[in-house]
C-alpha atoms as a PDB file:
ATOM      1  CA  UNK A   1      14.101 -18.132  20.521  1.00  0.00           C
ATOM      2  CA  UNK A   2      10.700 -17.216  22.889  1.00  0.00           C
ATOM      3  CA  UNK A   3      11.601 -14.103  22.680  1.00  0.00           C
ATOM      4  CA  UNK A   4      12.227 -14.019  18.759  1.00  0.00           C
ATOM      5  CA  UNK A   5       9.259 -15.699  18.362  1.00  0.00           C
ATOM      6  CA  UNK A   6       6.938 -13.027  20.744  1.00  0.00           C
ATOM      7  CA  UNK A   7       8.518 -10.112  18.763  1.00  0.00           C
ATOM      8  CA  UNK A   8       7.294 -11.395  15.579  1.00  0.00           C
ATOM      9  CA  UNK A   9       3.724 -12.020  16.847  1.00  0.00           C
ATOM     10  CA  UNK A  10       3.691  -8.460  18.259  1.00  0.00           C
ATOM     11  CA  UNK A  11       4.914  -6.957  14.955  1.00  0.00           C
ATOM     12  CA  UNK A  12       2.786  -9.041  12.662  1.00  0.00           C
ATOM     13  CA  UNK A  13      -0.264  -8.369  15.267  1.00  0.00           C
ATOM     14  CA  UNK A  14       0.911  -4.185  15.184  1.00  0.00           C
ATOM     15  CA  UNK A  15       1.527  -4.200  11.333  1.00  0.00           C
ATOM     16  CA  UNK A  16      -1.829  -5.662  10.482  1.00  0.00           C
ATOM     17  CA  UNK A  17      -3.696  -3.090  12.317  1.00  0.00           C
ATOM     18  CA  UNK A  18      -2.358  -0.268  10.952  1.00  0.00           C
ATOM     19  CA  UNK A  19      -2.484  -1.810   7.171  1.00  0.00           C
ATOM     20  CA  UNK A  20      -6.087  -2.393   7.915  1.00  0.00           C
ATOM     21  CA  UNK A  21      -6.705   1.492   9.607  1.00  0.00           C
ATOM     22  CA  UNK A  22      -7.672  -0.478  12.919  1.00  0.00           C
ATOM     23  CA  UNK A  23      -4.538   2.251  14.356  1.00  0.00           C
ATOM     24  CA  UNK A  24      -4.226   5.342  12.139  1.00  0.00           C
ATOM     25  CA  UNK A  25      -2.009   7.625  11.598  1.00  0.00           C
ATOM     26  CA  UNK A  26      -1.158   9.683  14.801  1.00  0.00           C
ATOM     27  CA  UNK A  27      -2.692   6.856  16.823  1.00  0.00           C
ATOM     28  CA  UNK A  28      -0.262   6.717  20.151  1.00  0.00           C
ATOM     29  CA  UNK A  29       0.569   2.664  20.412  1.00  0.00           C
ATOM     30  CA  UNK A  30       1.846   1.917  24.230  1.00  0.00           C
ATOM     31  CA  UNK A  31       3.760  -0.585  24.791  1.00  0.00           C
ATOM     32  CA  UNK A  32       3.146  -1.086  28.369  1.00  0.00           C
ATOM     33  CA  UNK A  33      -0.835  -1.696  27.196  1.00  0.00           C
ATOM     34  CA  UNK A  34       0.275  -4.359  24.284  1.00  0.00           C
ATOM     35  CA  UNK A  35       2.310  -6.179  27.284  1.00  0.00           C
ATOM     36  CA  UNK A  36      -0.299  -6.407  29.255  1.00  0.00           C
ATOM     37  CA  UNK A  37      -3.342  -7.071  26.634  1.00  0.00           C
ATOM     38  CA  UNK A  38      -0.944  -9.964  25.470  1.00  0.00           C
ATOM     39  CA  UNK A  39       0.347 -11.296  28.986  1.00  0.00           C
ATOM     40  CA  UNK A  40       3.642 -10.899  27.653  1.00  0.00           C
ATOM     41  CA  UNK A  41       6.878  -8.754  29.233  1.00  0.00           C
ATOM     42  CA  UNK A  42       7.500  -5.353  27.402  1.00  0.00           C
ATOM     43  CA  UNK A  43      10.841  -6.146  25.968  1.00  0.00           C
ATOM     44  CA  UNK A  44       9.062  -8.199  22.754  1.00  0.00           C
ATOM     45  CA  UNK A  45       6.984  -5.469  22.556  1.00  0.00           C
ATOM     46  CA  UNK A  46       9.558  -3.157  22.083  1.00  0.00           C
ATOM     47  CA  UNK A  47      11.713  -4.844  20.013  1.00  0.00           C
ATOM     48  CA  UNK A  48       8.846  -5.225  17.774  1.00  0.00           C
ATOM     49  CA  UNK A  49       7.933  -1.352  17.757  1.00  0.00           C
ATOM     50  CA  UNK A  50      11.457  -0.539  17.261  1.00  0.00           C
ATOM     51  CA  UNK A  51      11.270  -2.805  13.908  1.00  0.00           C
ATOM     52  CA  UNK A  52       8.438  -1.130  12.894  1.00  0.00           C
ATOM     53  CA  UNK A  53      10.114   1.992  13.118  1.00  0.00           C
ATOM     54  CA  UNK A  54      12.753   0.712  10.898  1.00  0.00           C
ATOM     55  CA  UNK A  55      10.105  -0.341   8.230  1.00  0.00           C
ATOM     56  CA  UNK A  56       8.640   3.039   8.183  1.00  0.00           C
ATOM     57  CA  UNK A  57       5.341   2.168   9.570  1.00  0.00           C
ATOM     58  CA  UNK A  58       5.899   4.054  13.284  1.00  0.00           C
ATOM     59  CA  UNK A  59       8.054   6.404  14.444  1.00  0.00           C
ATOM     60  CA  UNK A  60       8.754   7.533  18.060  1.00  0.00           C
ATOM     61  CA  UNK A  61       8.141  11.229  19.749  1.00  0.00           C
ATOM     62  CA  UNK A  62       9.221  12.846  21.994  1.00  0.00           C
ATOM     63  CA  UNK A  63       7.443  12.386  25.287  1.00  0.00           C
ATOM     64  CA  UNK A  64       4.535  10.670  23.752  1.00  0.00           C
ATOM     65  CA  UNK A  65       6.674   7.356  22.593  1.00  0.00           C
ATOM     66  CA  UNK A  66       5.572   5.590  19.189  1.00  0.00           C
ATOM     67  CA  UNK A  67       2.972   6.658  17.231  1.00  0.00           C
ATOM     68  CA  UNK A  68       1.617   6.010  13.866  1.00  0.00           C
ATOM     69  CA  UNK A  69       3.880   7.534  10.779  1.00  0.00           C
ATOM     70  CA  UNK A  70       1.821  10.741  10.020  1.00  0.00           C
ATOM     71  CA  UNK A  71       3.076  11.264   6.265  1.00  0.00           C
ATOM     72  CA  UNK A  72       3.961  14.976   4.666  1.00  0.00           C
ATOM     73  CA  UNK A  73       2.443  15.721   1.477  1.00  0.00           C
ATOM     74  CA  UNK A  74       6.358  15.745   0.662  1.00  0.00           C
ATOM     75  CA  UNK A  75       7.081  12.527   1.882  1.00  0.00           C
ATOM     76  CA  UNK A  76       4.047  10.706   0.125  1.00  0.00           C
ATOM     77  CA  UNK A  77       5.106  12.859  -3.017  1.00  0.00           C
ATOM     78  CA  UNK A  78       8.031  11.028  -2.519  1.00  0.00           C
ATOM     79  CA  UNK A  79       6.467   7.814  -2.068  1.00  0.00           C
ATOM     80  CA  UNK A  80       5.055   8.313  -5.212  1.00  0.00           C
ATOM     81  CA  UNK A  81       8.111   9.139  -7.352  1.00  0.00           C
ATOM     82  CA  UNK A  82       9.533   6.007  -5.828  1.00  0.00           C
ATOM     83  CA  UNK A  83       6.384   3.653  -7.050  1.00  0.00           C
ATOM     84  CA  UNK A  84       6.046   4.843 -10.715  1.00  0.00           C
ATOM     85  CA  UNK A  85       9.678   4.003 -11.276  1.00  0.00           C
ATOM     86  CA  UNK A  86       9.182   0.918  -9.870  1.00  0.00           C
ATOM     87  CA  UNK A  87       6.377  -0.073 -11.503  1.00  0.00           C
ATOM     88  CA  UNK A  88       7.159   1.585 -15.032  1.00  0.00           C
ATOM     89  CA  UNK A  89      10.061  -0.281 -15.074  1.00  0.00           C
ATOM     90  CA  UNK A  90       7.993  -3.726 -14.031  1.00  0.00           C
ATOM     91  CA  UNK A  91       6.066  -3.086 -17.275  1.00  0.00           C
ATOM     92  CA  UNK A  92       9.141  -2.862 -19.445  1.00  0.00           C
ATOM     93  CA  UNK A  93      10.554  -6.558 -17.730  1.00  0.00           C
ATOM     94  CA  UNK A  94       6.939  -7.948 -17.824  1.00  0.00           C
ATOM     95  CA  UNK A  95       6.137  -7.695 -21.202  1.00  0.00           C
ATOM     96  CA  UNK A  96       9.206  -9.216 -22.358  1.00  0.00           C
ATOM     97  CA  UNK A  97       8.597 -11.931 -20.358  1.00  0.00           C
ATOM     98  CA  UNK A  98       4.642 -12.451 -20.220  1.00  0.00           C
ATOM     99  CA  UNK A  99       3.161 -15.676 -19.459  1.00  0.00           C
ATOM    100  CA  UNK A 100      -0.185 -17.212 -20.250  1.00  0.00           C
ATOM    101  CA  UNK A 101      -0.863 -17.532 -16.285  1.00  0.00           C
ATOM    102  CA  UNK A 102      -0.110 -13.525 -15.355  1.00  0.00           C
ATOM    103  CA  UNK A 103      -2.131 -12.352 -18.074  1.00  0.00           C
ATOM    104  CA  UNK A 104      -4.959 -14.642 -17.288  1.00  0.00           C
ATOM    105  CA  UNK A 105      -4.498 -13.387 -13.532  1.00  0.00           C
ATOM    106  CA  UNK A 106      -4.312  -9.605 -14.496  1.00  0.00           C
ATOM    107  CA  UNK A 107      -7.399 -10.500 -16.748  1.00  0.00           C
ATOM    108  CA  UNK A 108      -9.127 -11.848 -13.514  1.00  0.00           C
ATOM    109  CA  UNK A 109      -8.223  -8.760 -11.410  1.00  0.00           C
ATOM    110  CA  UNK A 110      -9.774  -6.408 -14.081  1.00  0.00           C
ATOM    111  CA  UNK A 111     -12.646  -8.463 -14.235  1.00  0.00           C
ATOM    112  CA  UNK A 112     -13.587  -8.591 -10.804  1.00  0.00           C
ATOM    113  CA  UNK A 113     -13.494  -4.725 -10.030  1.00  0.00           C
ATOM    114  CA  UNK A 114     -16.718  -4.244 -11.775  1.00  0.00           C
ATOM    115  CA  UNK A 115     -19.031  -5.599  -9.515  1.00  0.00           C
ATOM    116  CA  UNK A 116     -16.983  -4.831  -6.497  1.00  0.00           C
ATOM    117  CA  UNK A 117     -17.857  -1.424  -7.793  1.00  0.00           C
ATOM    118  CA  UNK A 118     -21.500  -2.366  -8.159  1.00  0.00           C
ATOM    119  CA  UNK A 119     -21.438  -2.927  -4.623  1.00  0.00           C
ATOM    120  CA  UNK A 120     -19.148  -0.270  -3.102  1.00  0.00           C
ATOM    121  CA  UNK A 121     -16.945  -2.762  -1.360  1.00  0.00           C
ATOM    122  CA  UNK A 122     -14.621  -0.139  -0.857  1.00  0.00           C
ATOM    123  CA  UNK A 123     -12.634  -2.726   0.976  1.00  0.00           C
ATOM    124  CA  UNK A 124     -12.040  -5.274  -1.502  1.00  0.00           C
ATOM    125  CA  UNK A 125     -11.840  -3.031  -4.774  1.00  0.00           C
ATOM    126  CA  UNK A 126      -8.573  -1.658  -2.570  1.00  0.00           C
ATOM    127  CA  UNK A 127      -7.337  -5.259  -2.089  1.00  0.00           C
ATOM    128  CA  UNK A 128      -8.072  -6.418  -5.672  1.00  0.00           C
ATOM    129  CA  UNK A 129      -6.107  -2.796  -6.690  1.00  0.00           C
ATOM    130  CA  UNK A 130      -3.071  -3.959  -4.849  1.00  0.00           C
ATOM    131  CA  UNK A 131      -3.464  -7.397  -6.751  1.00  0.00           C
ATOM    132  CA  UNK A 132      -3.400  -6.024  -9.945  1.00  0.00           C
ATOM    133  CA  UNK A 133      -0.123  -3.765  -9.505  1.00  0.00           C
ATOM    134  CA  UNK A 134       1.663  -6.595  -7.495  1.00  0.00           C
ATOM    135  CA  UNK A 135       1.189  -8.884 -10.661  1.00  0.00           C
ATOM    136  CA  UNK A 136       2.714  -6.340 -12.468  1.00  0.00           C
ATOM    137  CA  UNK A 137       5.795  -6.320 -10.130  1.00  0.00           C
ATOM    138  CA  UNK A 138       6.028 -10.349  -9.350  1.00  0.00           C
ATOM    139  CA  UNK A 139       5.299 -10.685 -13.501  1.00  0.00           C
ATOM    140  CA  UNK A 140       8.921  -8.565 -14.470  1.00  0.00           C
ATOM    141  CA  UNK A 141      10.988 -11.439 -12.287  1.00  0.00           C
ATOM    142  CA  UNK A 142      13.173  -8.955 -10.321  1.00  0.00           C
ATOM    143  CA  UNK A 143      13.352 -10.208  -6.679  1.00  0.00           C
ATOM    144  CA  UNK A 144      15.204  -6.745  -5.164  1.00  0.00           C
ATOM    145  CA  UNK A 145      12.527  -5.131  -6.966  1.00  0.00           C
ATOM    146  CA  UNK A 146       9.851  -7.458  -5.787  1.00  0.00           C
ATOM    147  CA  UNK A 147      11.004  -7.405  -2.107  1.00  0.00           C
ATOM    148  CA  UNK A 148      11.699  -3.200  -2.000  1.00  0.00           C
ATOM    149  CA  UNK A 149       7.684  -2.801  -3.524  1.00  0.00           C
ATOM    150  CA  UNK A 150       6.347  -4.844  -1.074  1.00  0.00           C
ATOM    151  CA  UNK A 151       8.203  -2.535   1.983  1.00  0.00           C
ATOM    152  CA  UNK A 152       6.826   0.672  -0.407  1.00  0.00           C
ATOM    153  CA  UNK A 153       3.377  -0.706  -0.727  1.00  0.00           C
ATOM    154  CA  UNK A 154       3.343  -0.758   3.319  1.00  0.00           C
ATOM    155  CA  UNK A 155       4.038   2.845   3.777  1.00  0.00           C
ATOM    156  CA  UNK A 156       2.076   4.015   0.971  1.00  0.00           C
ATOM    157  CA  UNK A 157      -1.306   1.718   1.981  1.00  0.00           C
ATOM    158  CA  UNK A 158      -1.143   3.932   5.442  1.00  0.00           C
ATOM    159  CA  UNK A 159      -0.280   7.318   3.849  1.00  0.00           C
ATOM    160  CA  UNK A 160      -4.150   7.663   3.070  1.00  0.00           C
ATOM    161  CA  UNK A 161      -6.330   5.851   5.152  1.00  0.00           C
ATOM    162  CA  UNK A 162      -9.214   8.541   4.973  1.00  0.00           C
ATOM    163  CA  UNK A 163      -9.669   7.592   1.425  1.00  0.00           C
ATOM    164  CA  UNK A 164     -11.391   4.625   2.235  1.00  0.00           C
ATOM    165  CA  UNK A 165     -14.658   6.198   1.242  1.00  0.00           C
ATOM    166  CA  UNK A 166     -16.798   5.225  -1.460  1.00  0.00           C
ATOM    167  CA  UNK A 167     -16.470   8.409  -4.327  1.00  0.00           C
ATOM    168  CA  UNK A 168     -17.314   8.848  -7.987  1.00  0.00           C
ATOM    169  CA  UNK A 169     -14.031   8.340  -8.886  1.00  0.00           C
ATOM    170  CA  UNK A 170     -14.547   4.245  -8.446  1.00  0.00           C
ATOM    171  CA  UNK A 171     -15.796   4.111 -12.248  1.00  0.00           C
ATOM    172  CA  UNK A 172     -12.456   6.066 -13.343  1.00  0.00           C
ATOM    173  CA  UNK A 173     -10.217   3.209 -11.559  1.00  0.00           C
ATOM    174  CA  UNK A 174     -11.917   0.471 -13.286  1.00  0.00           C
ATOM    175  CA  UNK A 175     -10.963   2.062 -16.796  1.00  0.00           C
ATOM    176  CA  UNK A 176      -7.552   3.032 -15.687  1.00  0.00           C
ATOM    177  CA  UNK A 177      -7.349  -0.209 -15.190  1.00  0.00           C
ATOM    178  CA  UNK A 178      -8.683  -1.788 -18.130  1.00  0.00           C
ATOM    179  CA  UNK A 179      -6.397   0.334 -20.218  1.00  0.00           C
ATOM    180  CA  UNK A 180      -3.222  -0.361 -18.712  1.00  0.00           C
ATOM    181  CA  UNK A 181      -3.946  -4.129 -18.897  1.00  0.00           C
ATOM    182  CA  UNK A 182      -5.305  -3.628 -22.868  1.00  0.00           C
ATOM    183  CA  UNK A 183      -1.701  -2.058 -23.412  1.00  0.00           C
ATOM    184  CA  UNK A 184       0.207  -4.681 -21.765  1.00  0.00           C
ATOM    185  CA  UNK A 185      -1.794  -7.635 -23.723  1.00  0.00           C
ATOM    186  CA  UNK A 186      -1.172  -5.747 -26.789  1.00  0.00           C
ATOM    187  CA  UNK A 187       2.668  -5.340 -25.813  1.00  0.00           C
ATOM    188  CA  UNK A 188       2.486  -1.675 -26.533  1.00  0.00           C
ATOM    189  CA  UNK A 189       5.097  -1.227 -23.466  1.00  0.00           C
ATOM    190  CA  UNK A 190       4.993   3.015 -24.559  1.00  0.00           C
ATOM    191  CA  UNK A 191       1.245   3.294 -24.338  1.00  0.00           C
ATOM    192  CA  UNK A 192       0.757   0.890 -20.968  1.00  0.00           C
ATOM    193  CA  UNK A 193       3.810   3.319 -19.380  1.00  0.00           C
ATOM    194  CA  UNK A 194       1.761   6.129 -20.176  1.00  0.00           C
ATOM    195  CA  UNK A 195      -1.589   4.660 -18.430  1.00  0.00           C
ATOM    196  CA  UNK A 196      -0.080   3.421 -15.568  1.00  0.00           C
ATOM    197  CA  UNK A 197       2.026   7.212 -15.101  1.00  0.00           C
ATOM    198  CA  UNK A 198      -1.384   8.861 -15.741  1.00  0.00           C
ATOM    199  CA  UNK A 199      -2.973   6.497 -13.056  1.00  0.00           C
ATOM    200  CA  UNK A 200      -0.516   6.938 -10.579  1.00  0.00           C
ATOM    201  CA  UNK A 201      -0.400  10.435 -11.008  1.00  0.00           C
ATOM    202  CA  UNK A 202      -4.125  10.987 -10.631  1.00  0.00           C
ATOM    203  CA  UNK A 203      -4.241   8.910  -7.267  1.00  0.00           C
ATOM    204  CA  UNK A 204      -1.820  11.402  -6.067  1.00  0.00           C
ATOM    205  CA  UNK A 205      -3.387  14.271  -6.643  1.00  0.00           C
ATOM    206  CA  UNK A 206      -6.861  12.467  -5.170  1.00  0.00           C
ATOM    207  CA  UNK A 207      -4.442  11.292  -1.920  1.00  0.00           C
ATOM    208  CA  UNK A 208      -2.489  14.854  -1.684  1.00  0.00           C
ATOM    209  CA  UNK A 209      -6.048  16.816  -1.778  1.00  0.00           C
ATOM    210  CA  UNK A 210      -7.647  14.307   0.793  1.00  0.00           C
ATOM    211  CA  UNK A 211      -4.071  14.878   2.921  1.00  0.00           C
ATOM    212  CA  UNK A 212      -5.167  18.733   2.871  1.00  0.00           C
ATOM    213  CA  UNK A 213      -8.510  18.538   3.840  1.00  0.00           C
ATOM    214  CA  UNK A 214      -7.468  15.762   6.627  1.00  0.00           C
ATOM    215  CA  UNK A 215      -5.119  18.152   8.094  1.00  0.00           C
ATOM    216  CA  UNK A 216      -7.237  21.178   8.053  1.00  0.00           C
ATOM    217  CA  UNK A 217      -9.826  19.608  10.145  1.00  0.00           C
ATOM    218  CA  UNK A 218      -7.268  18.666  12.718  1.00  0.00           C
ATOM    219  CA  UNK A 219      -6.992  20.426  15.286  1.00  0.00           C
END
């Protein structure tokens, strides 16, 4: 159960860091240092790294252990084909279903981006973002769908960490938002699909382009 216990520290301690770009993509993570940083053995350690693996998050190399996932523009294409089905569909179960309490709460996360914006908290516009399209998810009621965006959401958050920049395109997010919510309050399911695709599609081409430049700089 010790053991159990230490694995889950180490991958909750890992996970974090690389959700919040503390350990970026490519970053080598030992896990002789993370034994000995947390005056633990290395078999928690690796237990934990090996989870992360399986969650998409790491992935091991040859010679050079676990690292980072470094994403293809393929494999966050991917990523995104994966999200607008998932949310899409979300809009479809939530407006069916809408409560008082989600729409207030979408209202709320709207709301709020417009002085985060003010303020270029880069930081928490990106947190109240994720809010906003989890309420979406949580609001259509489908656990398995619920439970399989939250393991997307992981991979996708780390697929673009050099976008945490402020950028003109802050302004743009805020309406995107706006109109998606507008559509969903006004149950017009065909015209809040159509904002969220055109969202979603124009943060991919903004992630793929950053991806590009990233990778060109690299030596």
């Amino acid at each position: 159960m010790k053991n159990r216990n230490l694995t889950s520290i180490v991958f909750d301690d890992i996970r974090n860091k690389i959700l919040n770009y503390q350990l970026l993509p490519g970053n080598r993570i030992s896990d002789s240092e993370i034994a000995e940083t947390m005056n633990i053995s290395r078999s928690p350690v690796r237990q934990a790294l090996f989870r992360l693996a399986e969650h998409g998050l790491i992935e091991s190399r040859h010679n050079r252990g676990f690292i980072v996932k470094v994403f293809s523009a393929k494999e966050i294409e991917d990523l995104h084909v994966l999200r607008e089905a998932l949310e899409l569909s979300a809009i479809d179960l939530l407006i069916k279903k809408m409560t008082r309490d989600t729409a207030q709460s979408l209202q709320h996360a709207v709301d709020r981006l417009k002085p985060l914006i003010d303020q270029n908290d880069i930081a928490e516009i990106t947190r109240i973002d994720w809010q906003f399209h989890n309420l979406i998810i949580k609001g259509g009621g489908n656990t398995l769908m619920i439970e399989f965006y939250r393991s997307l959401q992981d991979r996708i958050k780390i697929s673009f960490p050099h976008l945490q920049t402020p950028g003109p395109a802050m302004w743009e997010i805020y309406d995107e938002h706006k109109q998606i919510l507008d559509n969903i309050l006004y149950k017009n399911t065909a015209g809040a699909k159509y904002a969220m695709s055109s969202h979603l599609k124009g943060a991919l081409e903004i992630n793929l382009t950053a991806t590009r430049k990233h990778k060109s700089k690299t030596p």
